[in-house]
C-alpha atoms as a PDB file:
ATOM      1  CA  UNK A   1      47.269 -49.788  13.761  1.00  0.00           C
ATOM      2  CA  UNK A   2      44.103 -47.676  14.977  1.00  0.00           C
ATOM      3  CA  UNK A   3      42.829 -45.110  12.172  1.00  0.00           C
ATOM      4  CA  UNK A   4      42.607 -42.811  15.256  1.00  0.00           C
ATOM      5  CA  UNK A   5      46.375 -42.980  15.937  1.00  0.00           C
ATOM      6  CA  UNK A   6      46.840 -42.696  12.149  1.00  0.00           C
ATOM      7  CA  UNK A   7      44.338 -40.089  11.938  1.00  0.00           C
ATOM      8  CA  UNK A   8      46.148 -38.084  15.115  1.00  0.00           C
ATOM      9  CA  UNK A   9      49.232 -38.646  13.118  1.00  0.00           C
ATOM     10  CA  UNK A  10      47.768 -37.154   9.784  1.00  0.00           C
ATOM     11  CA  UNK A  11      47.012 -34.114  12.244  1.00  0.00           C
ATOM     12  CA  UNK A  12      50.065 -33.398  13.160  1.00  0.00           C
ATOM     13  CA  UNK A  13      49.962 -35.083  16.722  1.00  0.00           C
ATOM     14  CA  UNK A  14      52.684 -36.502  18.615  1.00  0.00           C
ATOM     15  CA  UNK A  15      51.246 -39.869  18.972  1.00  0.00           C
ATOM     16  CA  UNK A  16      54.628 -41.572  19.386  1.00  0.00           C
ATOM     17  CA  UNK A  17      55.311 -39.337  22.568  1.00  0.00           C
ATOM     18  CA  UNK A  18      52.193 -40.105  23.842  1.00  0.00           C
ATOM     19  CA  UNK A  19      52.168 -44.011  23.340  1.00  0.00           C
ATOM     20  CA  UNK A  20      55.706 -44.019  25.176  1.00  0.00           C
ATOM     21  CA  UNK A  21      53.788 -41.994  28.838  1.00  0.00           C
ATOM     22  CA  UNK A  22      50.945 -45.060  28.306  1.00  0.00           C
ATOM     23  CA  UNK A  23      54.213 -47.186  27.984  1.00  0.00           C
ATOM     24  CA  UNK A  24      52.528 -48.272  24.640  1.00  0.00           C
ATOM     25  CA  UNK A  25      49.150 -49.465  26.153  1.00  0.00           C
ATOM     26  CA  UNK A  26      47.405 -48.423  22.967  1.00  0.00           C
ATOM     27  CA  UNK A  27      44.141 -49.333  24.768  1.00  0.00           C
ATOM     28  CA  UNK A  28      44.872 -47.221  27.666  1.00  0.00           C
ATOM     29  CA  UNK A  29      45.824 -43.785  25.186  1.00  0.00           C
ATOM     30  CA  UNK A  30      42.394 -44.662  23.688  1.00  0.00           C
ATOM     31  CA  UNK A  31      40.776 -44.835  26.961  1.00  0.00           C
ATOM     32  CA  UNK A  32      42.627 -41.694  27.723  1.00  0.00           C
ATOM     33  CA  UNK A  33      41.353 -40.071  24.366  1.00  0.00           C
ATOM     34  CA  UNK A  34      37.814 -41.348  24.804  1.00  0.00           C
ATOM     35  CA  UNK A  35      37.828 -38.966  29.013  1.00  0.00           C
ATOM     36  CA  UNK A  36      39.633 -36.239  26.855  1.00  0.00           C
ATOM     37  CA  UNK A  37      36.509 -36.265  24.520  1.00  0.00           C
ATOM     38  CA  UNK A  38      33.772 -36.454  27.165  1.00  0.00           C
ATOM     39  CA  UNK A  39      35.621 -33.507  29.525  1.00  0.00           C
ATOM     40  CA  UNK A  40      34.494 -30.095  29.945  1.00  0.00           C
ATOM     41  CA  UNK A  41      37.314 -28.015  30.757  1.00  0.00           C
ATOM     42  CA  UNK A  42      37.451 -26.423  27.046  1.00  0.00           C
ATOM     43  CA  UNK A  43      33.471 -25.091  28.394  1.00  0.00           C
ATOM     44  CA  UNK A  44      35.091 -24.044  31.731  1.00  0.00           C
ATOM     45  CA  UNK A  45      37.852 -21.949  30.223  1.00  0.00           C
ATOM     46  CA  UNK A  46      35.191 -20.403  27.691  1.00  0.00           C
ATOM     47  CA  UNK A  47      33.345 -19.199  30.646  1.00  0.00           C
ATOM     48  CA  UNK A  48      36.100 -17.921  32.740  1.00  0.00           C
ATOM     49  CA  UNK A  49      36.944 -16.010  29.542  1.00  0.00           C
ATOM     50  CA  UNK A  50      33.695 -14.605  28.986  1.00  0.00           C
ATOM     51  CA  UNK A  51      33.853 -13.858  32.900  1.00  0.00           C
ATOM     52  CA  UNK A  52      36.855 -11.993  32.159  1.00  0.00           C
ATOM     53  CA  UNK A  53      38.612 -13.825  35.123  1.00  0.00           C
ATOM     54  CA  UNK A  54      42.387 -13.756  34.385  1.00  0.00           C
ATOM     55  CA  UNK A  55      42.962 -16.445  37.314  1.00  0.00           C
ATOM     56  CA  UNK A  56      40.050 -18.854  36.063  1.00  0.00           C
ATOM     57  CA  UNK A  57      41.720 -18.606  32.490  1.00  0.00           C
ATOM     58  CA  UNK A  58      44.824 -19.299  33.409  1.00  0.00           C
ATOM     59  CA  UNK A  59      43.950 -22.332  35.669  1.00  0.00           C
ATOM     60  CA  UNK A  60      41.620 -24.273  32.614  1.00  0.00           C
ATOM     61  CA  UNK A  61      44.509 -23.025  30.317  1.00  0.00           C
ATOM     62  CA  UNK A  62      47.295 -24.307  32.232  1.00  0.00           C
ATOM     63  CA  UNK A  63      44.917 -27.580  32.941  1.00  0.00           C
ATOM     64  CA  UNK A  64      44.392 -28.146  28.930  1.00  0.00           C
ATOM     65  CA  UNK A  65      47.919 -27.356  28.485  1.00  0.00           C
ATOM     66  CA  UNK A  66      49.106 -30.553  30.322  1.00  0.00           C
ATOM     67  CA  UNK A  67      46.204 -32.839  28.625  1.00  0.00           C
ATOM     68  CA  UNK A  68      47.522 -31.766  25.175  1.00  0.00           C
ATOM     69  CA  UNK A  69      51.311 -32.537  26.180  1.00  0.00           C
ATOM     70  CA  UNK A  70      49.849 -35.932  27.336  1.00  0.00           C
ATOM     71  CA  UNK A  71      48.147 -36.941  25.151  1.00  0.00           C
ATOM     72  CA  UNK A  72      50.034 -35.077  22.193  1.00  0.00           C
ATOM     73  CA  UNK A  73      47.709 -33.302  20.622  1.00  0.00           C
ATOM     74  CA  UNK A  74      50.592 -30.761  19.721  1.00  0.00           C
ATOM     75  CA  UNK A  75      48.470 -28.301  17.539  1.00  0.00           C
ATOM     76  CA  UNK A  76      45.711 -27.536  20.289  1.00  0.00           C
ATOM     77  CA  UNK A  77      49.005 -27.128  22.921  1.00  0.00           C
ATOM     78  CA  UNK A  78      50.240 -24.599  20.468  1.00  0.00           C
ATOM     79  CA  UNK A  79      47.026 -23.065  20.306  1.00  0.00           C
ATOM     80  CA  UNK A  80      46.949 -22.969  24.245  1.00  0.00           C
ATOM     81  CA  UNK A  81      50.613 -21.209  24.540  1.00  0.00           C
ATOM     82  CA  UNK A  82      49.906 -17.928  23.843  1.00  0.00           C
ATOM     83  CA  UNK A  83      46.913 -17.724  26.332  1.00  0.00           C
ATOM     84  CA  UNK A  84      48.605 -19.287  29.067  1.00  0.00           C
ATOM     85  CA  UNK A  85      51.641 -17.069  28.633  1.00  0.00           C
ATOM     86  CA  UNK A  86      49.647 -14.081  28.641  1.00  0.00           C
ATOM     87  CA  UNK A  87      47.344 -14.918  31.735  1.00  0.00           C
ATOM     88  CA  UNK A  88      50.046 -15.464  33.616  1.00  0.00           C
ATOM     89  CA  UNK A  89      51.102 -12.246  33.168  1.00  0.00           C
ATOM     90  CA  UNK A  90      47.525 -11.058  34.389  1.00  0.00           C
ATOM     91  CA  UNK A  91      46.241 -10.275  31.215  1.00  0.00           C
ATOM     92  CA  UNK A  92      43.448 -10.907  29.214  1.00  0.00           C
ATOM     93  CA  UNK A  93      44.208  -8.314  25.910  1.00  0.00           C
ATOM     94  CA  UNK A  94      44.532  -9.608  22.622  1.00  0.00           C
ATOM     95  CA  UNK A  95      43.361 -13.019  23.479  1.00  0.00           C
ATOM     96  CA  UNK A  96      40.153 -13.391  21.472  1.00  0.00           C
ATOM     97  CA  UNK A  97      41.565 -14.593  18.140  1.00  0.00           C
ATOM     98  CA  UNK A  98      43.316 -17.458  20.251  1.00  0.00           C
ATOM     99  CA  UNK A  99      40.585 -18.437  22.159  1.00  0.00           C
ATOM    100  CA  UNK A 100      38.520 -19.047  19.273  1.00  0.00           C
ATOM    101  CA  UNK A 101      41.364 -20.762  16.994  1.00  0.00           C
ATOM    102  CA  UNK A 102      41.594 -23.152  20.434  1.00  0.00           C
ATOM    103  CA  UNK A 103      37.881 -23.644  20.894  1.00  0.00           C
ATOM    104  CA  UNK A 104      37.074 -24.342  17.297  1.00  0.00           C
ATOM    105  CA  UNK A 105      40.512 -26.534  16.958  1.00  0.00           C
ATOM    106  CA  UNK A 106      39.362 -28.028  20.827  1.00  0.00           C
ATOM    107  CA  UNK A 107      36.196 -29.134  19.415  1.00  0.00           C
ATOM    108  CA  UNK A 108      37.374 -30.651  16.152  1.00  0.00           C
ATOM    109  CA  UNK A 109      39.719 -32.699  18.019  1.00  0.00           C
ATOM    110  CA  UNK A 110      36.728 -33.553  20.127  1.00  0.00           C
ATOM    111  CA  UNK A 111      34.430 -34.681  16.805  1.00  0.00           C
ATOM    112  CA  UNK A 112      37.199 -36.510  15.463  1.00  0.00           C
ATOM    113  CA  UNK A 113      37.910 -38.288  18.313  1.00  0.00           C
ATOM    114  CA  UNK A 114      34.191 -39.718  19.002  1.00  0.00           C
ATOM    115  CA  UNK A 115      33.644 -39.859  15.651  1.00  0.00           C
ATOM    116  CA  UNK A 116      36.725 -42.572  15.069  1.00  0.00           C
ATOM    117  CA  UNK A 117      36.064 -44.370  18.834  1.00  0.00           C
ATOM    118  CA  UNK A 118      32.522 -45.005  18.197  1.00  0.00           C
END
């Protein structure tokens, strides 16, 4: 098997879950894990946080949300609950320990990713 899968597993992914939505196309989840690496929506939501835009962070939030439960990478979409639930409530307050925990857990998803696909 791929070290990435075994890697993702290691990490506490659901790698099984996601396999079964690629109906098992292991080629196609790394394909899907290679766009994942290359996006930019983690930068977008960083912004609209900075921005202080409730409606910006919820909409990259809510985005990221659905690419973790793809592609289940299950600690980043736990990461992600707390600011979704909270920005869709309109709020911003008390967010900036879990934006960083999801930026710096974002981008070592990212490394490891590239890192194991090159």
């Amino acid at each position: 098997m791929n070290g990435l899968i075994e890697r993702l597993k290691t990490e506490h992914c659901d790698v099984d879950a996601a396999l079964d939505r690629c109906m098992d196309m292991e080629d196609l989840y790394m394909e899907l894990l290679q766009m994942f690496a290359d996006d930019t929506e983690i930068d977008k939501l960083h912004e609209a946080y900075e921005d202080h835009n409730v409606k910006e962070v919820f909409f990259h939030s809510h985005t990221l949300k659905g690419v973790y439960t793809n592609l289940g990478l299950t600690p980043l979409y736990e990461l992600d609950i707390p600011i979704v639930e909270t920005t869709r409530k309109g709020n911003l307050e008390g967010l900036d320990a879990s934006m960083m925990n999801l930026e710096k857990e974002h981008r070592h998803f990212v490394s490891l990713i590239k890192e194991l696909l090159s």
